[in-house]
Protein backbone atom coordinates (compact mmCIF):
# COMPACT_ATOMS: atom_id res chain seq x y z
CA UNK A 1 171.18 87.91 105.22
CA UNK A 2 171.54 84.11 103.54
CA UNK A 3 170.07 83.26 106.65
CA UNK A 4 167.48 85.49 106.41
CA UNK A 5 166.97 84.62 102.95
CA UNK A 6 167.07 80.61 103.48
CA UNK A 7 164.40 80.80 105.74
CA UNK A 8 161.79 82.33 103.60
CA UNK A 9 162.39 79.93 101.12
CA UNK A 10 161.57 77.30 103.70
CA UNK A 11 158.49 78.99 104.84
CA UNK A 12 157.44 78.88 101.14
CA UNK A 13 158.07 74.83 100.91
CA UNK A 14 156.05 74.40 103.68
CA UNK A 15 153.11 76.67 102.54
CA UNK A 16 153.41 74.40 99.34
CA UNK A 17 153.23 70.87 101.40
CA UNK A 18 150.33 72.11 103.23
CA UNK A 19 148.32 73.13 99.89
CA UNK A 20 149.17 69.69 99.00
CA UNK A 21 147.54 67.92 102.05
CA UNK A 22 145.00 65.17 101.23
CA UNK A 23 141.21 65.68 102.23
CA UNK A 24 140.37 65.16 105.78
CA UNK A 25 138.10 61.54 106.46
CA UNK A 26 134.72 62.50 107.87
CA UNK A 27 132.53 59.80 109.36
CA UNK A 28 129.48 58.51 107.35
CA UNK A 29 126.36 57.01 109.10
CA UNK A 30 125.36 53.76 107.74
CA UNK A 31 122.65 51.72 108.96
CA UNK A 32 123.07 48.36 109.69
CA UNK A 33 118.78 46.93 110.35
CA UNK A 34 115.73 49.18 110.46
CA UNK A 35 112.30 48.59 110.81
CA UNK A 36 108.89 50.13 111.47
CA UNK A 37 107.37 47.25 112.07
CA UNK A 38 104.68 49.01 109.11
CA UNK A 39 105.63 45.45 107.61
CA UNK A 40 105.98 41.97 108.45
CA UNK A 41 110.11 41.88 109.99
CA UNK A 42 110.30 38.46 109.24
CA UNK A 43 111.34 37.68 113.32
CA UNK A 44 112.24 34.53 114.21
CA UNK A 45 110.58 33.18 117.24
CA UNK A 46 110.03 29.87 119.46
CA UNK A 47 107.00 30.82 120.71
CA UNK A 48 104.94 32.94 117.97
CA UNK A 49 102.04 33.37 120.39
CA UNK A 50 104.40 35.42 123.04
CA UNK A 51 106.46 37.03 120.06
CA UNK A 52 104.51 38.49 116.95
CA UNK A 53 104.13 41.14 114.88
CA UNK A 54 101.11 43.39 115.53
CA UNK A 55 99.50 44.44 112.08
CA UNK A 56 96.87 46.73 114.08
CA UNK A 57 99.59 48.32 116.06
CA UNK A 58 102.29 48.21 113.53
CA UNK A 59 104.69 47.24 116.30
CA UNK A 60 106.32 44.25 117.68
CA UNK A 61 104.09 42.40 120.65
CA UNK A 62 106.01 40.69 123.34
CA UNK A 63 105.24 38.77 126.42
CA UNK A 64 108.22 37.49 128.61
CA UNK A 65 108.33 34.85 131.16
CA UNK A 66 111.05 33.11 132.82
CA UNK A 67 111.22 29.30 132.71
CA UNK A 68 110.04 29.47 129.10
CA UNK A 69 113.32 29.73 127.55
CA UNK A 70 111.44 32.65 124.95
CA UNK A 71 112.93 34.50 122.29
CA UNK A 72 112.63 36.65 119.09
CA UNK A 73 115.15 37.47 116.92
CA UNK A 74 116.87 39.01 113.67
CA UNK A 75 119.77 38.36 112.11
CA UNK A 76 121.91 41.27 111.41
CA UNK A 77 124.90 42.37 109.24
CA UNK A 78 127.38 43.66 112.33
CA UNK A 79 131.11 42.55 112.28
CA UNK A 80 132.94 44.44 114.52
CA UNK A 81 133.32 48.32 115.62
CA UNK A 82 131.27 50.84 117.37
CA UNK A 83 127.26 50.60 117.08
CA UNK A 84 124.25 52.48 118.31
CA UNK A 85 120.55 50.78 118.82
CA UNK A 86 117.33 52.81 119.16
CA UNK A 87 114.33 51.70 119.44
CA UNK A 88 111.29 52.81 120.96
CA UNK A 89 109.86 50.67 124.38
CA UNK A 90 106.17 50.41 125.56
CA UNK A 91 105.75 48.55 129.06
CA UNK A 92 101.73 47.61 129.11
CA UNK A 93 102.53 45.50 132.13
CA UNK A 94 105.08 44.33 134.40
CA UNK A 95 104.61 41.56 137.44
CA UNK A 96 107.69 41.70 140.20
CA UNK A 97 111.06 39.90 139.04
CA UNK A 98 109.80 40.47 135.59
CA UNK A 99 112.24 41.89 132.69
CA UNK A 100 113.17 43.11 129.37
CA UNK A 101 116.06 42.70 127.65
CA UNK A 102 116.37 43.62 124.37
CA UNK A 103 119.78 44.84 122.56
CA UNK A 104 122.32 42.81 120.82
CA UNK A 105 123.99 39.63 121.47
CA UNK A 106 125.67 36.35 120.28
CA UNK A 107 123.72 33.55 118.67
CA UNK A 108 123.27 31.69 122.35
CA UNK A 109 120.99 34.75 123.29
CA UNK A 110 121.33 33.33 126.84
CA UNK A 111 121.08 36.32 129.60
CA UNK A 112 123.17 34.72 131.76
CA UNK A 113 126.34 34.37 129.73
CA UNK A 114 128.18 36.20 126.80
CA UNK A 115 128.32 37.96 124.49
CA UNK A 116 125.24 40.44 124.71
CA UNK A 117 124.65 44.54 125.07
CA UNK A 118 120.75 44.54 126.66
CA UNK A 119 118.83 47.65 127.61
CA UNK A 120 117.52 46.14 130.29
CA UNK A 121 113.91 47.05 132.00
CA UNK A 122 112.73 45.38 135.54
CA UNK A 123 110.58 45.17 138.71
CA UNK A 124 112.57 43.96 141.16
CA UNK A 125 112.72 45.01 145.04
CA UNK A 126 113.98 48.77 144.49
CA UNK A 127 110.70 49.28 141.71
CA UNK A 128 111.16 50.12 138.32
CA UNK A 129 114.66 49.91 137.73
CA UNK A 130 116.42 50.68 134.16
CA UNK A 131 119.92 49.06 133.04
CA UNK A 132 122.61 48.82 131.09
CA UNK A 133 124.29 45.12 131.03
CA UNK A 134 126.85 43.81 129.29
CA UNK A 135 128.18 40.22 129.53
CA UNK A 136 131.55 40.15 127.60
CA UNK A 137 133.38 36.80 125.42
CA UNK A 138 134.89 35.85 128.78
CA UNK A 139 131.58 35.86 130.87
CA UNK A 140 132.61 39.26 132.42
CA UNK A 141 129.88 41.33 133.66
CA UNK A 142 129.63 45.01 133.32
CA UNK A 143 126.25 46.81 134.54
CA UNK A 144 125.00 49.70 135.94
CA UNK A 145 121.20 50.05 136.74
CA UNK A 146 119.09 53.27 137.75
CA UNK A 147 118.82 51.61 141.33
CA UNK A 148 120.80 55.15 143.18
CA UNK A 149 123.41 52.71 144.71
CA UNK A 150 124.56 51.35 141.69
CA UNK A 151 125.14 54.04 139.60
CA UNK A 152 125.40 57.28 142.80
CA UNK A 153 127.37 55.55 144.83
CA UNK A 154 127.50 57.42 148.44
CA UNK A 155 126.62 60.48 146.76
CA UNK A 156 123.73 62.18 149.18
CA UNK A 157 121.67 64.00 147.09
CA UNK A 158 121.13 61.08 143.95
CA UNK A 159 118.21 59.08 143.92
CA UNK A 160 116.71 56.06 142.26
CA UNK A 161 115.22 56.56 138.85
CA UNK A 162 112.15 54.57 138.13
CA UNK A 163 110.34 54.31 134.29
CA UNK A 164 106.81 53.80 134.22
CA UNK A 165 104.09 51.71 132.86
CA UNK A 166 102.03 52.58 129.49
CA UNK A 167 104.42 55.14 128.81
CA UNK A 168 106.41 54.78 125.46
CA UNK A 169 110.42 55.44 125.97
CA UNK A 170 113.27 56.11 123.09
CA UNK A 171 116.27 53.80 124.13
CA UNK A 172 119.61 54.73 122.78
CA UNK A 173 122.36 52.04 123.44
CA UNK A 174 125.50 53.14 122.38
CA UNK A 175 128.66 50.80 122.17
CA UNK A 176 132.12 52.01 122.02
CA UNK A 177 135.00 50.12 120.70
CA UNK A 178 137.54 52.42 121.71
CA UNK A 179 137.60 52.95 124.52
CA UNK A 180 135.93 49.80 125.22
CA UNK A 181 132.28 51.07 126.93
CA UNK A 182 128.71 51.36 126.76
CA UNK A 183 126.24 53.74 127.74
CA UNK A 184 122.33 54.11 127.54
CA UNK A 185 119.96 56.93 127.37
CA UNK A 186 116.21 56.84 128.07
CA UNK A 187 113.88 59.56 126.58
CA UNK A 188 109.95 59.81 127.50
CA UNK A 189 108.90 60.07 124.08
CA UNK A 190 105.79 62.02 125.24
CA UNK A 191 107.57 64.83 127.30
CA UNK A 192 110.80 64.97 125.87
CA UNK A 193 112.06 64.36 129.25
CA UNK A 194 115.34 62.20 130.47
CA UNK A 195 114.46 60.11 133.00
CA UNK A 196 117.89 58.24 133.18
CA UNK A 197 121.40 57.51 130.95
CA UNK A 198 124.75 56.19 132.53
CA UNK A 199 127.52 54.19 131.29
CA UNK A 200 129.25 51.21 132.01
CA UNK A 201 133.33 50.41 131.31
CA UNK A 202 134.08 47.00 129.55
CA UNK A 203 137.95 47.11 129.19
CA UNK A 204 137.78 44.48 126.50
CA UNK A 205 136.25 44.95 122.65
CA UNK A 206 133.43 42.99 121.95
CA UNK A 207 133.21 39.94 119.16
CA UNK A 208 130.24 37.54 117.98
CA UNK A 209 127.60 39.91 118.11
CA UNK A 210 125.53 39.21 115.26
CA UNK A 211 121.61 39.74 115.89
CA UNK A 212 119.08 42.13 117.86
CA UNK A 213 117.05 39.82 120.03
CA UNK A 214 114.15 39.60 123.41
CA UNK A 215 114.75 36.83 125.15
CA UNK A 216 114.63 35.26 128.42
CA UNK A 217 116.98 32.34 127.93
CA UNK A 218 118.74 32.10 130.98
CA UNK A 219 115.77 33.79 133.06
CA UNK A 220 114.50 30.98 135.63
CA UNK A 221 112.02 32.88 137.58
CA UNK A 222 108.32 32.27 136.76
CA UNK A 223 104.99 33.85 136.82
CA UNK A 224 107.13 37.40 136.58
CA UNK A 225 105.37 38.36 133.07
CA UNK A 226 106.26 41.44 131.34
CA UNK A 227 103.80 42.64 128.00
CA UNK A 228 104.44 45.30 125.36
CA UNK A 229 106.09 46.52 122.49
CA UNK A 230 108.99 47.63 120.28
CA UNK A 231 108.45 49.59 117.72
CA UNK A 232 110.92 51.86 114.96
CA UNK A 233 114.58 49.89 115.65
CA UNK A 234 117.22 51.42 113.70
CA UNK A 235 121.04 50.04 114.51
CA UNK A 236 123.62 52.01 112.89
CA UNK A 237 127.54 52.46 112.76
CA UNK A 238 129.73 55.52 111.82
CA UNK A 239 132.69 54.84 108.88
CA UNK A 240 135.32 57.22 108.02
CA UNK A 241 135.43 58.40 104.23
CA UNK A 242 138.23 59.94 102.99
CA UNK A 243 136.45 62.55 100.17
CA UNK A 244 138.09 62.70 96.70
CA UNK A 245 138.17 65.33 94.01
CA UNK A 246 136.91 64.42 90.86
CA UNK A 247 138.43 65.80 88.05
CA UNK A 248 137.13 66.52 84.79
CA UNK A 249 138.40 67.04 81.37
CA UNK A 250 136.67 69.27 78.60
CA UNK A 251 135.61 67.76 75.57
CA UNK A 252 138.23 68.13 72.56
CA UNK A 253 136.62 70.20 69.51
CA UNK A 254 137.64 70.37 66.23
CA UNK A 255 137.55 73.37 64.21
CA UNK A 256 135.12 73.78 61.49
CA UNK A 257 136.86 75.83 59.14
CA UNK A 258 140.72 76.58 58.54
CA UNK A 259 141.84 79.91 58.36
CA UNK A 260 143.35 80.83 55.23
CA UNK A 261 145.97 83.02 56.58
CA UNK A 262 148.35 83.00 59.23
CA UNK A 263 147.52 85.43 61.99
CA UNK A 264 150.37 87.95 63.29
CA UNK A 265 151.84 86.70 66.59
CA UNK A 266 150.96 88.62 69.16
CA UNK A 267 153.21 88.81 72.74
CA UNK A 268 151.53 87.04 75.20
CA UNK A 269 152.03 87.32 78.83
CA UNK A 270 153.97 84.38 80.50
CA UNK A 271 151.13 81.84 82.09
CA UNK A 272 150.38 82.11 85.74
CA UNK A 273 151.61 79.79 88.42
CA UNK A 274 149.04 77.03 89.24
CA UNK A 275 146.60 78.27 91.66
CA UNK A 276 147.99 76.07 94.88
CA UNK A 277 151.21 75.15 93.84
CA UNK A 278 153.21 78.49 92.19
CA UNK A 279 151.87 81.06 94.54
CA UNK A 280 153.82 79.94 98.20
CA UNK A 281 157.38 78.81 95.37
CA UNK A 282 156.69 82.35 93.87
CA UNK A 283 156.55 84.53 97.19
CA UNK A 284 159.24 82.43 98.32
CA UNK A 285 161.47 83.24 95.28
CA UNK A 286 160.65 86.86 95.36
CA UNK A 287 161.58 87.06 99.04
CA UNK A 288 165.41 85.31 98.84
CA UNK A 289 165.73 87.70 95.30
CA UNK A 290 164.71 90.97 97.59
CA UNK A 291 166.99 89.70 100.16
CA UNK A 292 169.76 89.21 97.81
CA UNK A 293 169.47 92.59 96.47
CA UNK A 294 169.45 94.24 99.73
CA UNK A 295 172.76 92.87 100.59
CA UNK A 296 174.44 93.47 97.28
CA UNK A 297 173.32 97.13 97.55
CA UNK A 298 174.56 97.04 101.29
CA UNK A 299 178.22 95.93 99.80
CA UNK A 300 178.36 98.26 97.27
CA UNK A 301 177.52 101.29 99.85
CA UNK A 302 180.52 99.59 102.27
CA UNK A 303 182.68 100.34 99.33
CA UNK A 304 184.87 103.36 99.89
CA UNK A 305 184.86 106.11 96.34
């Protein structure tokens, strides 16, 4: 019956601890750049007549060509961790062995070397191929494209996934730091539709990323032109909060008048136990007591008259 008895009181310790356990972290968005292009985005460029800002359009105009070393870029406030970029992609035209690549990457924005994470959009010998390419600190690099082989395998029944000209598309490039991957997800903004997402394993975490850039650095092919625009970027990260309970005290007041007699004392009940605390010590108590009882009554029967 002590047994019996001892346990209860445990149970009721460990009601009390978990009461007592601190608020749970949730995960707050915060956003890192974003622009609607409705104002100037203060780009940087090398060549402003390839790379502007289209007040008409309220987007951001692009023209890429390899051998022209091109690029247009913004500094952004990104240390280290996971990350999402959207942005919204409008191909007007695209000549063969052109590209796009537009995402993050290091200050060398060089396509050819690390760091970078590009969404990547070409015309190469397969047609209109979509991409996700990473190039890691150690020159490491991890892609998968919409071509079928690349992303199907042998699989039978996969095909190639093509995008297609004057046709806007919501990008999503997601990085994960843990595990170390990245994955991309194209939406046609005008149907809703999916015309391709995969993702690509890295192994390694990611460091000196610290701008979203187009650029063709590292691109030696010419006359393969590519025009169109980006428009409503938004790069974000998720941080965990851990909530916390304010707590409040009443305002003292101070009694106007004094009474001029003393009031009888009346009996007062004895205050309650604490609403999370006293309750599980309280049940606890009054469980070993009943137990207790029990088993003095149960000696007292054993007891011969």
């Amino acid at each position: 019956m002590q047994k019996r008895a001892a346990f209860c009181f445990f149970m009721g310790i460990l009601s009390l601890l978990f009461l007592m356990q601190p608020a749970v972290a949730a995960d707050v968005k915060v956003t890192i750049y974003e622009t609607d292009f409705s104002s100037d985005p203060g780009w940087i460029t090398n060549n402003p007549s390839y790379y502007y800002w289209d007040v008409q359009k309220e987007a951001y105009h692009f023209q890429t060509e390899g051998g022209t070393n091109g690029y247009s870029f913004i500094p952004v406030g990104y240390q280290h961790g996971s990350f999402t970029l959207e942005y919204d992609l409008l191909i007007c035209s695209i000549l063969e062995s052109g590209a796009v690549r537009f995402g993050m990457t290091s200050s060398d924005m060089d396509i050819s070397k690390g760091v970078n994470v590009f969404g990547v959009f070409s015309y190469e010998q397969y047609g209109r191929i979509m991409a996700i390419r990473v190039i890691d600190q150690n020159n490491h690099l991890h892609e998968k494209t919409s071509q079928r082989y690349s992303y199907c395998g042998e699989q039978s029944d996969c095909v190639t996934k093509q995008y297609e000209e004057n046709t806007t598309y919501r990008v999503t490039i997601h990085y994960n730091e843990e595990p170390a991957q990245a994955d991309i997800m194209v939406i046609n903004k005008d149907t809703g539709e999916l015309p391709w997402g995969y993702f690509v394993p890295i192994g390694n975490e990611l460091h000196f990323l610290n701008r979203l850039a187009i650029t063709t650095k590292g691109d030696y092919k010419q006359g393969n032109t590519v025009k169109g625009y980006i428009d409503n970027i938004i790069l974000y990260t998720y941080i965990p909060v851990t909530p916390t309970t304010e707590v409040t005290t009443p305002p003292a007041t101070t009694p106007t008048t004094i009474p001029t007699t003393m009031p009888t004392p009346t009996p007062t009940k004895s205050p309650a136990c604490p609403a999370a605390i006293c309750p599980s010590l309280c049940i606890a108590a009054g469980i070993a007591i009943h137990f207790r009882k029990r088993r003095t009554l149960g000696a007292g029967d054993d007891r011969q008259p």
